[in-house]
C-alpha atoms as a PDB file:
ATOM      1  CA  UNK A   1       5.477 -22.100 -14.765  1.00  0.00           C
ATOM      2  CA  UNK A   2       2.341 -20.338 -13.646  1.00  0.00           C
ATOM      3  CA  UNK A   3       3.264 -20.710 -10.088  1.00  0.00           C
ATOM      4  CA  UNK A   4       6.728 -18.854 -11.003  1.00  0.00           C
ATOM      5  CA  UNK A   5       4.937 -16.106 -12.779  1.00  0.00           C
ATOM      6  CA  UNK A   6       2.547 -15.832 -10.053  1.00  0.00           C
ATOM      7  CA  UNK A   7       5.707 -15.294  -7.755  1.00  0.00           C
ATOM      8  CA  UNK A   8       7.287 -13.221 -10.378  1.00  0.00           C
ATOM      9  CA  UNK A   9       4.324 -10.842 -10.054  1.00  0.00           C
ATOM     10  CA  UNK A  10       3.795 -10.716  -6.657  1.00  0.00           C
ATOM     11  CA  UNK A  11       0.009 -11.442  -6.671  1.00  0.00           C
ATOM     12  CA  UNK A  12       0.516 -11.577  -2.674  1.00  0.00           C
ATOM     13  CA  UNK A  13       0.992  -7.747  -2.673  1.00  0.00           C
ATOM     14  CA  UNK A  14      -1.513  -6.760  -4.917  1.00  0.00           C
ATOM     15  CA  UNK A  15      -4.123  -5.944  -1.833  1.00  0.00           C
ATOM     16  CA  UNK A  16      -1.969  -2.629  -2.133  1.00  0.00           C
ATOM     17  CA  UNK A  17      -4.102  -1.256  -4.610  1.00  0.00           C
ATOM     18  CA  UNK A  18      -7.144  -1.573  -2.172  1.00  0.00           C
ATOM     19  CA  UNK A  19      -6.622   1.947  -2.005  1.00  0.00           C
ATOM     20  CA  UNK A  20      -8.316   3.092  -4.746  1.00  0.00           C
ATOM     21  CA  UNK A  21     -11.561   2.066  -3.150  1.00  0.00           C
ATOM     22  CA  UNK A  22     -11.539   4.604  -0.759  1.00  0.00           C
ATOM     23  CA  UNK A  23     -12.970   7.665  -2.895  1.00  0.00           C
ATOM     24  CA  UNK A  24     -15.729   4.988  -4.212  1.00  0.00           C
ATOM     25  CA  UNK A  25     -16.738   4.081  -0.096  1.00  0.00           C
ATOM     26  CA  UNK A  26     -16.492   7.244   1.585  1.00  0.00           C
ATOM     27  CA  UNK A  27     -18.660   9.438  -1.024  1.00  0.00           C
ATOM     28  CA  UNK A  28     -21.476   6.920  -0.496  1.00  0.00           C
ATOM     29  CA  UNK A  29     -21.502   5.114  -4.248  1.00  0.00           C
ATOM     30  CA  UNK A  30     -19.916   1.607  -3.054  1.00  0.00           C
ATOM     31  CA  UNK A  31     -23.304   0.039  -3.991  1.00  0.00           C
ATOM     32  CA  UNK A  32     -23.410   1.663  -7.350  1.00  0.00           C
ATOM     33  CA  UNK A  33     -23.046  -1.073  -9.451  1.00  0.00           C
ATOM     34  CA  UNK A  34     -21.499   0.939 -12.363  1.00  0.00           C
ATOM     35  CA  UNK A  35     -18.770   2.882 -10.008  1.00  0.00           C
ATOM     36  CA  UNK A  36     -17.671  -0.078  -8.182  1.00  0.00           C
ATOM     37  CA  UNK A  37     -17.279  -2.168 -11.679  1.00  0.00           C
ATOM     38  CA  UNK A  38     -15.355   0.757 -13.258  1.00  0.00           C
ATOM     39  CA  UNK A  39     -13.045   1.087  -9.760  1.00  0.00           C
ATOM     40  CA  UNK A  40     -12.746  -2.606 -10.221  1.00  0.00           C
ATOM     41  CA  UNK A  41     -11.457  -2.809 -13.420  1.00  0.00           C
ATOM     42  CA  UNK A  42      -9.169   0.604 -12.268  1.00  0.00           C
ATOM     43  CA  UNK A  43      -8.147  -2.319  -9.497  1.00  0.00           C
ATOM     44  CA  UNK A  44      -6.460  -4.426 -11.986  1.00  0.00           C
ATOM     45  CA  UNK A  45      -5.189  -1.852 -13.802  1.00  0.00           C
ATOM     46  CA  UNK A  46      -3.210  -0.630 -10.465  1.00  0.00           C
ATOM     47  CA  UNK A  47      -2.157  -4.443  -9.607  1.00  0.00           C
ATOM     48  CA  UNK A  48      -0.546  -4.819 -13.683  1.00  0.00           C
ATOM     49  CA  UNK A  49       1.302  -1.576 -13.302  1.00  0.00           C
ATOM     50  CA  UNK A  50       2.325  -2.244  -9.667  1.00  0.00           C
ATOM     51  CA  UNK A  51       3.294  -5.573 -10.560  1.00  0.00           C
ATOM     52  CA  UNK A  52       5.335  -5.121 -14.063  1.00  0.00           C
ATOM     53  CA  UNK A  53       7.337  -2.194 -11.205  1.00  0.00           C
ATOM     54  CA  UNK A  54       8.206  -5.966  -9.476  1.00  0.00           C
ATOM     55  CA  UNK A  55       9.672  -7.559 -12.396  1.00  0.00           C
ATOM     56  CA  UNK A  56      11.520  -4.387 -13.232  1.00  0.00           C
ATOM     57  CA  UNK A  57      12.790  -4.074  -9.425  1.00  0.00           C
ATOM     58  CA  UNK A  58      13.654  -7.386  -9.483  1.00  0.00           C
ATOM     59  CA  UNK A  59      15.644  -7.478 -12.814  1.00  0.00           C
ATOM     60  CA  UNK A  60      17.693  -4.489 -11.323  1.00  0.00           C
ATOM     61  CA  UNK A  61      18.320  -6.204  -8.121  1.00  0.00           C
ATOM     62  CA  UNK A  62      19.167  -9.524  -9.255  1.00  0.00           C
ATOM     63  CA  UNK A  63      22.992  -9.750  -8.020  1.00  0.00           C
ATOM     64  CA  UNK A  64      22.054  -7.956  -4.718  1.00  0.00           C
ATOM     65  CA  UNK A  65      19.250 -10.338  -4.494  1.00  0.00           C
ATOM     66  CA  UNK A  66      20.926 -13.717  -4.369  1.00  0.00           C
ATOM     67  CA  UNK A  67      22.888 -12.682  -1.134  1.00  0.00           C
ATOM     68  CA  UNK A  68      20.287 -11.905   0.497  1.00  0.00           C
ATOM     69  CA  UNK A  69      18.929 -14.603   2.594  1.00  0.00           C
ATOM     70  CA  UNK A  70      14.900 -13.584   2.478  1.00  0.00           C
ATOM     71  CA  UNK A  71      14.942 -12.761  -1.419  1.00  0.00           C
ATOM     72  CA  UNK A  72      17.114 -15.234  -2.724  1.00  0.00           C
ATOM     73  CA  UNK A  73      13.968 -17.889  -3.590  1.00  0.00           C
ATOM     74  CA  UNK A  74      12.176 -15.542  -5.545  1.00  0.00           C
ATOM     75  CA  UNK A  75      11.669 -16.357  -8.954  1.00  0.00           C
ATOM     76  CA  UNK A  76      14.570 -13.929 -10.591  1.00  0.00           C
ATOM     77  CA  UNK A  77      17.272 -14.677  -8.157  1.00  0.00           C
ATOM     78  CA  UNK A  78      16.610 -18.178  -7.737  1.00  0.00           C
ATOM     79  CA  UNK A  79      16.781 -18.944 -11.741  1.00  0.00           C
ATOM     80  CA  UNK A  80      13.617 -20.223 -12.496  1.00  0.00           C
ATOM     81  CA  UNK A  81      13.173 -17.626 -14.806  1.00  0.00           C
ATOM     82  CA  UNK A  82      15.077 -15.682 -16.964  1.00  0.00           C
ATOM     83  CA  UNK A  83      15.474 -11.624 -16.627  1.00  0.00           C
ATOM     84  CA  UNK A  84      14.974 -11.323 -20.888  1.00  0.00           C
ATOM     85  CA  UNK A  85      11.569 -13.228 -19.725  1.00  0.00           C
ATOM     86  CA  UNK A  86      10.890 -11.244 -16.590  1.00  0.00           C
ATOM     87  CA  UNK A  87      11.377  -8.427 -19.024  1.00  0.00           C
ATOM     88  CA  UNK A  88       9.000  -9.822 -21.903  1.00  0.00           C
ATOM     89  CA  UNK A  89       6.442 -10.529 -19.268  1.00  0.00           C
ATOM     90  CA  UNK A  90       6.804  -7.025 -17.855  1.00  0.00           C
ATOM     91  CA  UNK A  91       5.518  -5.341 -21.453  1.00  0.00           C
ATOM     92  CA  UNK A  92       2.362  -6.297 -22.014  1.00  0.00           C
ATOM     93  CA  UNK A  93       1.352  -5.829 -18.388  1.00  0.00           C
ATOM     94  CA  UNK A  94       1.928  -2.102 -18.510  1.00  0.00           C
ATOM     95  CA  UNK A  95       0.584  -2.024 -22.175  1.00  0.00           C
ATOM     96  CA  UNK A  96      -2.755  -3.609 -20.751  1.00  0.00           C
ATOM     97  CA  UNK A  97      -2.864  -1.469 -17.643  1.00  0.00           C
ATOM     98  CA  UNK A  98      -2.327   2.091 -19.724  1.00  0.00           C
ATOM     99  CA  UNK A  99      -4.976   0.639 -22.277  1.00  0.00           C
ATOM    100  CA  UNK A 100      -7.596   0.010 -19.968  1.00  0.00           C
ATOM    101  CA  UNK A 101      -7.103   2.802 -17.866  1.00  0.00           C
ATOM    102  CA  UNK A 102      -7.321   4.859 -20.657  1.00  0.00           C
ATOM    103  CA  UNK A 103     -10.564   3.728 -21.824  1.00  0.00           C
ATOM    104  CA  UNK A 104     -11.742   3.936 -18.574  1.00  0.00           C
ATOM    105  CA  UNK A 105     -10.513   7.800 -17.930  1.00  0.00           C
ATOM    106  CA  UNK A 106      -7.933   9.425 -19.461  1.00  0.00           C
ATOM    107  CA  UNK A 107      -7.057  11.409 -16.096  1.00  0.00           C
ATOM    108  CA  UNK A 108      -6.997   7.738 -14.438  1.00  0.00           C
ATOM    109  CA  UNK A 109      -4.430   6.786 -17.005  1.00  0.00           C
ATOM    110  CA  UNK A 110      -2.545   9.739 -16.650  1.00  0.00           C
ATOM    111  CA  UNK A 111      -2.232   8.405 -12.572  1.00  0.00           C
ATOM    112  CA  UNK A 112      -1.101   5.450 -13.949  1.00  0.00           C
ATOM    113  CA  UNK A 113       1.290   6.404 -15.984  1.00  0.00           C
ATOM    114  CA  UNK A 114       2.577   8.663 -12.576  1.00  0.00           C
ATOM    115  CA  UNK A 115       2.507   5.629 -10.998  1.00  0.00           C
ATOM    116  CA  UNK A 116       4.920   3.822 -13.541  1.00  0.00           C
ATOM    117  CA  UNK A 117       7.201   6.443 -13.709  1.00  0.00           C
ATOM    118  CA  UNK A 118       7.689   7.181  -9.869  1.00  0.00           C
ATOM    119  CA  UNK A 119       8.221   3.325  -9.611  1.00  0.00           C
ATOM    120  CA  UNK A 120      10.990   3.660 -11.973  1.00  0.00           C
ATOM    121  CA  UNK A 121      12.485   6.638 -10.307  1.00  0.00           C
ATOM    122  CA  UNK A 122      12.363   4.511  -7.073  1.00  0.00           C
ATOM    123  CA  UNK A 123      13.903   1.092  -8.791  1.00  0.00           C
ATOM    124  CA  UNK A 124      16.941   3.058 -10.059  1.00  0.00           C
ATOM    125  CA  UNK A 125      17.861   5.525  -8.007  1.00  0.00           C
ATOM    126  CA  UNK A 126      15.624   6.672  -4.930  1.00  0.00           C
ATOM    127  CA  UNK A 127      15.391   3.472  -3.228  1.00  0.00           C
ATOM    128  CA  UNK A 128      19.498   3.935  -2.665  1.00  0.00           C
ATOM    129  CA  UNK A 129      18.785   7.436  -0.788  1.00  0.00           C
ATOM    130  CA  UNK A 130      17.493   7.075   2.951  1.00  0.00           C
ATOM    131  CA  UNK A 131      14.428   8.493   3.697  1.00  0.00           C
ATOM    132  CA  UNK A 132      13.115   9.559  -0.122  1.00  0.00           C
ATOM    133  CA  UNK A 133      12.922   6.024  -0.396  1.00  0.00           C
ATOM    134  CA  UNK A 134      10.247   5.845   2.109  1.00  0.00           C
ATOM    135  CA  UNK A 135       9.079   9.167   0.720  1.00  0.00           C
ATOM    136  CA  UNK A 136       8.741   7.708  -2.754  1.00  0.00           C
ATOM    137  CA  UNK A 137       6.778   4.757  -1.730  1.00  0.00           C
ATOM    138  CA  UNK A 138       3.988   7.173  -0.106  1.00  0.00           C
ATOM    139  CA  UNK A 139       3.647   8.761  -2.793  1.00  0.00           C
ATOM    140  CA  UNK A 140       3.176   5.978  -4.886  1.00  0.00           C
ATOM    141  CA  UNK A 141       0.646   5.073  -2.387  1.00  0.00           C
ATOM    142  CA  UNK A 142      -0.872   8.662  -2.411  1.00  0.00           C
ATOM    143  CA  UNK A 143      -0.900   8.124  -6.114  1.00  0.00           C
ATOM    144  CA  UNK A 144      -3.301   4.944  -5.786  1.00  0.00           C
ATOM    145  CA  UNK A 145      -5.598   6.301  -3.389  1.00  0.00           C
ATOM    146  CA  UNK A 146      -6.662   9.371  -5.459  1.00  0.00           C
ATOM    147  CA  UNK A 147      -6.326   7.199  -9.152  1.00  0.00           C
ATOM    148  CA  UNK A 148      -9.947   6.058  -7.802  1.00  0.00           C
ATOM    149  CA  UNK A 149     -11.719   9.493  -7.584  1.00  0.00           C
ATOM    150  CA  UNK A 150      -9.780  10.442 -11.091  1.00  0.00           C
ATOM    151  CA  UNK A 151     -12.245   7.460 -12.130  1.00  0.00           C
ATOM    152  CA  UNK A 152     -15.369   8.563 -10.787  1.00  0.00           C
ATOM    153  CA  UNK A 153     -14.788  12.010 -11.739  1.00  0.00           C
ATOM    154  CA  UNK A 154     -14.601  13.113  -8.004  1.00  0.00           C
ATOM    155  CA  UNK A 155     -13.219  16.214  -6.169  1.00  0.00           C
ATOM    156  CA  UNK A 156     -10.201  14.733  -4.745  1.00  0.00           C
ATOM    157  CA  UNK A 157     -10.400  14.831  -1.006  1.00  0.00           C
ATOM    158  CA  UNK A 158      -7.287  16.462   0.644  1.00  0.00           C
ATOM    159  CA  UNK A 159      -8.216  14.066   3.717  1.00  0.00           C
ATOM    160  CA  UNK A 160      -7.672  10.876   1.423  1.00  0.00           C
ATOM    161  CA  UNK A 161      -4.359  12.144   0.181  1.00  0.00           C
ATOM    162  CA  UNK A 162      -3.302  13.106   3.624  1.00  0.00           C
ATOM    163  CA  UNK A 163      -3.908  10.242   5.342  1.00  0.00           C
ATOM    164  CA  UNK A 164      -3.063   7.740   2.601  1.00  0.00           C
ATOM    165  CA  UNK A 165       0.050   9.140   2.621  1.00  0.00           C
ATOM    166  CA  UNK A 166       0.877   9.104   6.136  1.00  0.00           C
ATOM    167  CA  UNK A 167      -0.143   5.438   6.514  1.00  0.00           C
ATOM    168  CA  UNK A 168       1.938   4.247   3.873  1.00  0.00           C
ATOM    169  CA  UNK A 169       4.996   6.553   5.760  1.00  0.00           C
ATOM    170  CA  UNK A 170       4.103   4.538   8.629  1.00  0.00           C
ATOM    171  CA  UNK A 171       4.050   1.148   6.792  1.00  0.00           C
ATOM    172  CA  UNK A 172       7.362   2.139   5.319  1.00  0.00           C
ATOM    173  CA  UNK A 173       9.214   2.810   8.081  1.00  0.00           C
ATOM    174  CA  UNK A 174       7.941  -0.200  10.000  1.00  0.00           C
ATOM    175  CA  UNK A 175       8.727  -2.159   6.914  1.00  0.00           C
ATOM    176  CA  UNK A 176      12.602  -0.951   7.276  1.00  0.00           C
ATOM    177  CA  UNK A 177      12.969  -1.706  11.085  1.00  0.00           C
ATOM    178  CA  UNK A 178      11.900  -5.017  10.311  1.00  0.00           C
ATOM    179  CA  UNK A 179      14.632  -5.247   7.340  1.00  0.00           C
ATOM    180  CA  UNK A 180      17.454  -4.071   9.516  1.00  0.00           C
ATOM    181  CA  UNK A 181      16.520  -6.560  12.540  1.00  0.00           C
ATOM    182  CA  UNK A 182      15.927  -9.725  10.356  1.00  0.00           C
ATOM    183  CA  UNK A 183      19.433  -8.642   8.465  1.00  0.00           C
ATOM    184  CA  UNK A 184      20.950  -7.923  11.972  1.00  0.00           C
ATOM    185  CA  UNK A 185      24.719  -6.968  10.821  1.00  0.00           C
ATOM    186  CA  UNK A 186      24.717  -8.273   7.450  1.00  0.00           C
ATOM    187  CA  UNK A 187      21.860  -5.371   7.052  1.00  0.00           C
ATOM    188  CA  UNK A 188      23.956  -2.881   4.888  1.00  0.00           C
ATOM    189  CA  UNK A 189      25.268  -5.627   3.004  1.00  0.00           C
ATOM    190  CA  UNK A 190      22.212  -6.239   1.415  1.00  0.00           C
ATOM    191  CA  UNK A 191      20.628  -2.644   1.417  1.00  0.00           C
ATOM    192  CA  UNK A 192      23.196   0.183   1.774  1.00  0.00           C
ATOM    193  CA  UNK A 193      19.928   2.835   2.712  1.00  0.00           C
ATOM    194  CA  UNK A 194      19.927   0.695   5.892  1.00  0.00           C
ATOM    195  CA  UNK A 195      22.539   2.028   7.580  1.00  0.00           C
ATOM    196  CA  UNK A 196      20.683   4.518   7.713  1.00  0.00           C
ATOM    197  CA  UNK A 197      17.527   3.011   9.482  1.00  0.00           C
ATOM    198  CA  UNK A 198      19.200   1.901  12.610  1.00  0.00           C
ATOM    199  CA  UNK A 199      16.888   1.092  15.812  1.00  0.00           C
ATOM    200  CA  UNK A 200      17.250   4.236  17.148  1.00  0.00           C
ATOM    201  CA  UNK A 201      16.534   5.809  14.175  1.00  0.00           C
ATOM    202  CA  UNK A 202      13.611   3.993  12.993  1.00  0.00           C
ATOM    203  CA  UNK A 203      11.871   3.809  16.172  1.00  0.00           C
ATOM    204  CA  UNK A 204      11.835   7.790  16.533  1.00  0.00           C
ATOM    205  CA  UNK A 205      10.587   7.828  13.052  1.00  0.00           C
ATOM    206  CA  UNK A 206       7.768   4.973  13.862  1.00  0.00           C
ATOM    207  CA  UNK A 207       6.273   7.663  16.691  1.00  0.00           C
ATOM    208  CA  UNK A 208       6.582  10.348  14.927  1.00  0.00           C
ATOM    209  CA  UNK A 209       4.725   8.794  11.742  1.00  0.00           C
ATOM    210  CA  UNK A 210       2.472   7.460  14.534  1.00  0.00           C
ATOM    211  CA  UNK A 211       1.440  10.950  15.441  1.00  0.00           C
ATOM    212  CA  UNK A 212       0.689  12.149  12.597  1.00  0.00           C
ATOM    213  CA  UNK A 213      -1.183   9.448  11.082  1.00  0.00           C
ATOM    214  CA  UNK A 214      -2.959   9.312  14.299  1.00  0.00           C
ATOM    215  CA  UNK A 215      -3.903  13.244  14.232  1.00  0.00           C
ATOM    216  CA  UNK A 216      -4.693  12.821  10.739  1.00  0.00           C
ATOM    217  CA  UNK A 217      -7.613  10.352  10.989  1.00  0.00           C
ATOM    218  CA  UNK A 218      -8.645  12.057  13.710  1.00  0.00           C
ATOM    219  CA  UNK A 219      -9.061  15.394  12.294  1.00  0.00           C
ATOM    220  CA  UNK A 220     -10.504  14.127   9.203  1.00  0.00           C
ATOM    221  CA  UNK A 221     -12.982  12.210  11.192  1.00  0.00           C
ATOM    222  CA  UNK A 222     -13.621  15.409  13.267  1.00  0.00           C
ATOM    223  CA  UNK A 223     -13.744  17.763  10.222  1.00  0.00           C
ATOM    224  CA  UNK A 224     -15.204  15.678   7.453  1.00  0.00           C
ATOM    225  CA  UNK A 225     -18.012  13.462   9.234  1.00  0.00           C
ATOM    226  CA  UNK A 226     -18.751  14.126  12.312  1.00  0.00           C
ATOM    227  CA  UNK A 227     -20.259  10.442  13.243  1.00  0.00           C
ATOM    228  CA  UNK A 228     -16.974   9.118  11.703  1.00  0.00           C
ATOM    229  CA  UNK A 229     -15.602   9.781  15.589  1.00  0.00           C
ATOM    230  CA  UNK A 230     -17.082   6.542  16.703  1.00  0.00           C
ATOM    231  CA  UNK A 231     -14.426   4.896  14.554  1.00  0.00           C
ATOM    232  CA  UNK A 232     -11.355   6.294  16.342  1.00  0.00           C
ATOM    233  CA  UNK A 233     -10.687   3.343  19.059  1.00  0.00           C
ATOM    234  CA  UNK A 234     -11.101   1.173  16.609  1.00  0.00           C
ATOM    235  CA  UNK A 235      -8.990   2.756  14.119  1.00  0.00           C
ATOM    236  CA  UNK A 236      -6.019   3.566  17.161  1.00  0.00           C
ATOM    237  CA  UNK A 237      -5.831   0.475  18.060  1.00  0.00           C
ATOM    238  CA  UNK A 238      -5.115  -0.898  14.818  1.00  0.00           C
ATOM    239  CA  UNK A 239      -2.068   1.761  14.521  1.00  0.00           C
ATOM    240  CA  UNK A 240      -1.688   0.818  17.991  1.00  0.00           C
ATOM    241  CA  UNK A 241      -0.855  -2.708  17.912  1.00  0.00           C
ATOM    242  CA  UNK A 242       1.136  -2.427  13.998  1.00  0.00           C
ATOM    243  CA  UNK A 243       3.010  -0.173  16.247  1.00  0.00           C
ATOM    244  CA  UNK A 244       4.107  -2.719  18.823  1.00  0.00           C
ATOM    245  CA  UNK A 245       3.920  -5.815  16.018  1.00  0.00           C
ATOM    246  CA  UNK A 246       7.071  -3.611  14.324  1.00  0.00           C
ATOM    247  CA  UNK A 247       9.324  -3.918  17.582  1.00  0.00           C
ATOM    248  CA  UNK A 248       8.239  -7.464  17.929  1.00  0.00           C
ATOM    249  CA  UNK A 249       7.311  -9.259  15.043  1.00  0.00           C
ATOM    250  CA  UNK A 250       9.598  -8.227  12.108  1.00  0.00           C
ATOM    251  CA  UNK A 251       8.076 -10.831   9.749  1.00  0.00           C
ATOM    252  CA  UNK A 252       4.707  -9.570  10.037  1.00  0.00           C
ATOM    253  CA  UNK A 253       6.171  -5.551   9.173  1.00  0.00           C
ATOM    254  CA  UNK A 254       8.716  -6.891   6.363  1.00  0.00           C
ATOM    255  CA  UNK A 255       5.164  -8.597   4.940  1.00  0.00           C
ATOM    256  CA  UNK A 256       1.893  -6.905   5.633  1.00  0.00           C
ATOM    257  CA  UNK A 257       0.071  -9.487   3.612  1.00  0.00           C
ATOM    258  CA  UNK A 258       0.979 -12.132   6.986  1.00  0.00           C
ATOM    259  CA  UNK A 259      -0.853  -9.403   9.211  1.00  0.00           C
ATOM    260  CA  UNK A 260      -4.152 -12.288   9.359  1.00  0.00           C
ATOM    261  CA  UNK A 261      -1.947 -14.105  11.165  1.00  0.00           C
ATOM    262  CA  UNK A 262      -2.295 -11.437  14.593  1.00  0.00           C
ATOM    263  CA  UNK A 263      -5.973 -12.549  15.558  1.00  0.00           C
ATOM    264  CA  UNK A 264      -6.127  -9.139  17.544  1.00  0.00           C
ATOM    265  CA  UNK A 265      -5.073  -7.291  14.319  1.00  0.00           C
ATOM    266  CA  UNK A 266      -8.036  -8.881  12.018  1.00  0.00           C
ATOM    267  CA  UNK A 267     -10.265  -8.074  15.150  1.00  0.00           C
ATOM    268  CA  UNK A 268      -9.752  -4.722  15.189  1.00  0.00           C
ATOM    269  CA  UNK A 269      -9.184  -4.220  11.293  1.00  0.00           C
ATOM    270  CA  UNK A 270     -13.077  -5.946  10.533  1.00  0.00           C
ATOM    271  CA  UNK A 271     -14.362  -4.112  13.646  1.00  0.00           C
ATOM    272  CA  UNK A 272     -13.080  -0.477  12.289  1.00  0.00           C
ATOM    273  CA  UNK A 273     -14.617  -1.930   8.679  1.00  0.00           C
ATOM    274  CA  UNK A 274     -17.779  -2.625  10.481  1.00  0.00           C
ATOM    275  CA  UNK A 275     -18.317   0.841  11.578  1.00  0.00           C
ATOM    276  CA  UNK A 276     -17.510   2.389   8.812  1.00  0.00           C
ATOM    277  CA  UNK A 277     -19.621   0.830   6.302  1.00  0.00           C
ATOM    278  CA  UNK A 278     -22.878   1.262   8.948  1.00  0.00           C
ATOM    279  CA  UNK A 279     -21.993   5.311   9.564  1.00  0.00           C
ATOM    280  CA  UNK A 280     -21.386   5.644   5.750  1.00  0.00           C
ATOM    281  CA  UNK A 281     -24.398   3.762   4.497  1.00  0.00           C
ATOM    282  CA  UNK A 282     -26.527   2.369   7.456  1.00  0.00           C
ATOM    283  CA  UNK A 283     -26.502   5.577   9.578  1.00  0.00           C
ATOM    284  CA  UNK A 284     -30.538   6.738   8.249  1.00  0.00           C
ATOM    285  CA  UNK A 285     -31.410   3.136   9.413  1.00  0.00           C
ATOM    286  CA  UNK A 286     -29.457   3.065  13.143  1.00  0.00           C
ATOM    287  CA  UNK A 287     -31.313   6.979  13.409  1.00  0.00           C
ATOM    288  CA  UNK A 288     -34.809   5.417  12.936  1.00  0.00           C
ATOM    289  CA  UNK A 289     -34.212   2.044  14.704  1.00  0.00           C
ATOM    290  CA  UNK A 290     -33.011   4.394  18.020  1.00  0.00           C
ATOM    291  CA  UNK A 291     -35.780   6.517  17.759  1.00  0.00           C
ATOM    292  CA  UNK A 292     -38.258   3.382  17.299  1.00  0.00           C
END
């Protein structure tokens, strides 16, 4: 039973809500003990929120889900559960993640709540209209990038929000190419928004989301921290090679979470981490040790 609620949840896609770390790491406080506990707990309160809008989604999409081939084991469609469970379960995880996220700031909860409600808009209606779907999703993911300076009582950087919000566009659209190609014609079957992601139409939208993700790390690395420029191969090549994993590995693009599996993609992933942490917090020390 745990392992079905585990499922249910979708623990696997909780590294979503990494997000909300970014206001903690790039104003310098990610070795405050106090901030990164509060963030943490903010972390949790993102992944019970996040995950009771999976129980919800898949309660709504249970018919559609049994005919289609790749959801048809999950938890919901499968039977292992029942949706008046699903539903049960779904309660007190949004009950736990507004109480928490309350005590920790009521602006945080407020984000929250946003998120909640724009996941609802998205399970009932918006995921059925092509393009605000992918829309939606950013700015649920805009949403969970800036909860984390609502928690730290931060300025919220226009930089984050622009470039969160471009990366989960370019997530998104990957994410549908892959859809349409493992559903080859059975696609709008399944998903009646895919017919209107076809190839041609998702790979102009993967280079154009590719562009402007691409200009907008680059400017804010230009514009907000200078040193921050060192990071850009690493960072492009990282957008670079998602880029060519969602023409040829539609597995990897339908499931981020598998992206460990590309050796070259954890390479240049822990390689852009790398840099950042030492400009952000190591820079004084690299000064001194070049001058030495």
């Amino acid at each position: 039973m745990l392992r079905v609620v585990w499922d249910l949840i979708r623990v696997r896609q909780w590294y979503k809500n990494l997000v909300i770390f970014l206001s903690i790491l790039f104003v310098g406080r990610f070795f405050e003990l106090d901030s990164l506990v509060l963030t943490l707990i903010g972390f949790f309160c993102l992944c019970f929120i996040s995950s009771a809008n999976y129980v919800i989604n898949d309660i709504v999409d249970l018919k559609r889900d049994r005919e289609n081939p790749e959801k048809k084991n999950r938890p919901l469609a499968f039977g292992k559960i029942s949706a008046l469970w699903a539903g049960l379960l779904a309660l007190p995880l949004i009950l736990a993640s507004m109480f928490f996220a309350y005590l920790i700031a009521p602006k945080f909860a407020l984000a929250v709540l946003a998120i909640f409600i724009v996941g609802q808009a998205y399970n009932f209606f918006l995921k059925h209209e092509a393009f605000a779907d992918v829309l939606t999703i950013a700015v649920n993911f805009m949403l969970r990038s800036i909860s984390g300076a609502y928690i730290l009582n931060l300025n919220i950087s226009p930089w984050i929000v622009l470039c969160t919000f471009m990366l989960s566009i370019f997530l998104s659209v990957s994410k549908r190419a892959g859809e349409f190609s493992l559903l080859a014609e059975n696609a709008t079957a399944h998903r009646s928004v895919l017919q209107a992601y076809t190839k041609e139409v998702t790979s102009s939208l993967m280079i154009v989301a590719t562009v402007m993700l691409t200009m907008s790390y680059s400017l804010y690395s230009f514009l907000s921290n200078k040193n921050l420029i060192i990071t850009l191969p690493a960072a492009l090549y990282v957008i670079f090679r998602y880029f060519y994993l969602s023409h040829s590995n539609a597995q990897i693009v339908r499931h981020p979470e598998l992206v460990f599996k590309d050796v070259r993609m954890v390479i240049g992933v822990a390689l852009w981490a790398i840099l950042i942490f030492a400009l952000l917090y190591f820079s004084q020390t690299l000064s001194a040790l070049l001058q030495f």
